[in-house]
Protein backbone atom coordinates (compact mmCIF):
# COMPACT_ATOMS: atom_id res chain seq x y z
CA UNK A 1 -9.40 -11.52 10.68
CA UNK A 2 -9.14 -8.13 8.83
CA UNK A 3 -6.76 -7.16 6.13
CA UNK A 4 -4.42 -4.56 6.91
CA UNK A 5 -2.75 -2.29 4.75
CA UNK A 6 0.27 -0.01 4.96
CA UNK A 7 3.31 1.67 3.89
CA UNK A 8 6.40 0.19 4.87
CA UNK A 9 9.29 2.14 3.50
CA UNK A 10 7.43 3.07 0.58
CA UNK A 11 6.09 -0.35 -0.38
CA UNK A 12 2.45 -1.17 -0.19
CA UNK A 13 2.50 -4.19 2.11
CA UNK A 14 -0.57 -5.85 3.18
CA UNK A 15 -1.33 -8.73 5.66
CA UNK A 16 -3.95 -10.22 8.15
CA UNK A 17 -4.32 -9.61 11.77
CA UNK A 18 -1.50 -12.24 12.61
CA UNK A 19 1.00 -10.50 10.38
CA UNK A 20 0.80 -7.37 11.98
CA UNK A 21 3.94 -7.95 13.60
CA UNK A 22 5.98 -8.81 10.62
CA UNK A 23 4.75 -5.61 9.65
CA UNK A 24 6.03 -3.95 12.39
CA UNK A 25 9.60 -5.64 12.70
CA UNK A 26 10.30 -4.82 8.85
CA UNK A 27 9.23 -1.04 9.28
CA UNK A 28 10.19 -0.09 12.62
CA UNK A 29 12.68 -3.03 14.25
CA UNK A 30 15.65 -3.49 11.39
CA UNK A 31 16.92 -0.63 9.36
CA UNK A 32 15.91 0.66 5.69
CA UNK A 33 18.72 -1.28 4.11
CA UNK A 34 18.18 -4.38 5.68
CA UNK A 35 13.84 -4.15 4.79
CA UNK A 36 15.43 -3.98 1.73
CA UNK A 37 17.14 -7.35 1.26
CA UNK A 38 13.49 -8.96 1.98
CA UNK A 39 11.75 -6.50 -0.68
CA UNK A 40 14.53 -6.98 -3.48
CA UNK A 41 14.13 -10.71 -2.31
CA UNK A 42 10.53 -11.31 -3.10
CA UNK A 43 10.35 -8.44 -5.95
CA UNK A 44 12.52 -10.85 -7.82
CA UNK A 45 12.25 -14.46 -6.50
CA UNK A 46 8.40 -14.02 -5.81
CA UNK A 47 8.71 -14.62 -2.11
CA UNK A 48 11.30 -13.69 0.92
CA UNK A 49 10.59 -15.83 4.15
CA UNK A 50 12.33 -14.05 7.14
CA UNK A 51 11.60 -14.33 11.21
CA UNK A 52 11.56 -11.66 13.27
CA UNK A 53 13.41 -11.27 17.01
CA UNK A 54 10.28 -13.49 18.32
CA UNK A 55 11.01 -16.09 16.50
CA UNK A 56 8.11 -15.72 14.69
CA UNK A 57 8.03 -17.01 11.20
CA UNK A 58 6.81 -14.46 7.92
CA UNK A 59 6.61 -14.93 4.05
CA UNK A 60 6.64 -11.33 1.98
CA UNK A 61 4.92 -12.03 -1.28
CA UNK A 62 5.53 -9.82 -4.45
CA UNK A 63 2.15 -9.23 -6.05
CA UNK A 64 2.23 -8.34 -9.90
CA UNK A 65 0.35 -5.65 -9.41
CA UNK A 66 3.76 -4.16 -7.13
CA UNK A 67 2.23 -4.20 -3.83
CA UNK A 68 3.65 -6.88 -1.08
CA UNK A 69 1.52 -9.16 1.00
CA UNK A 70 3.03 -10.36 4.64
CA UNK A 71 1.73 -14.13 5.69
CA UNK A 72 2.67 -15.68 9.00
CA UNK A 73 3.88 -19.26 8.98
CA UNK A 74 4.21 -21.88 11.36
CA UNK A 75 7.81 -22.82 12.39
CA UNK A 76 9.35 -25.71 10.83
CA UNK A 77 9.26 -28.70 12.23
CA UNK A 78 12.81 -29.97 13.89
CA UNK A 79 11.78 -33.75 14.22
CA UNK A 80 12.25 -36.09 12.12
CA UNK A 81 8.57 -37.42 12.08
């Protein structure tokens, strides 16, 4: 897997192959003001987990440096084992 790097609505965001589509859905598939929420989230909580309109589960990570890094996680589990 390769890192990719980009701008996403003027933030630095960075991620692996398999975050390429959080990527996507927070520059290109919800408005400015609602990237937003998740950037002002993980600037000052550290992280912002959101899921896109696949279902698809994403953590943006503030880096001290002021760039953002996009991981993909597996869903939660629903059972109670």
């Amino acid at each position: 897997m390769s890192i990719k790097d980009r701008d996403v609505h003027g933030h630095k965001v960075s991620g692996e192959d398999d975050a390429k589509e959080g990527i996507n859905y927070l520059d290109h598939d919800i408005q400015y003001k609602e990237a937003e929420v998740f950037f002002d989230q993980a600037r000052q909580k550290g992280l912002a987990q959101f899921e896109d309109d696949q279902g698809r589960n994403y953590t943006l990570i503030y880096n001290k440096d002021g760039t953002y890094r996009i991981e993909r996680r597996s869903a939660d589990s629903s059972g109670w084992f």
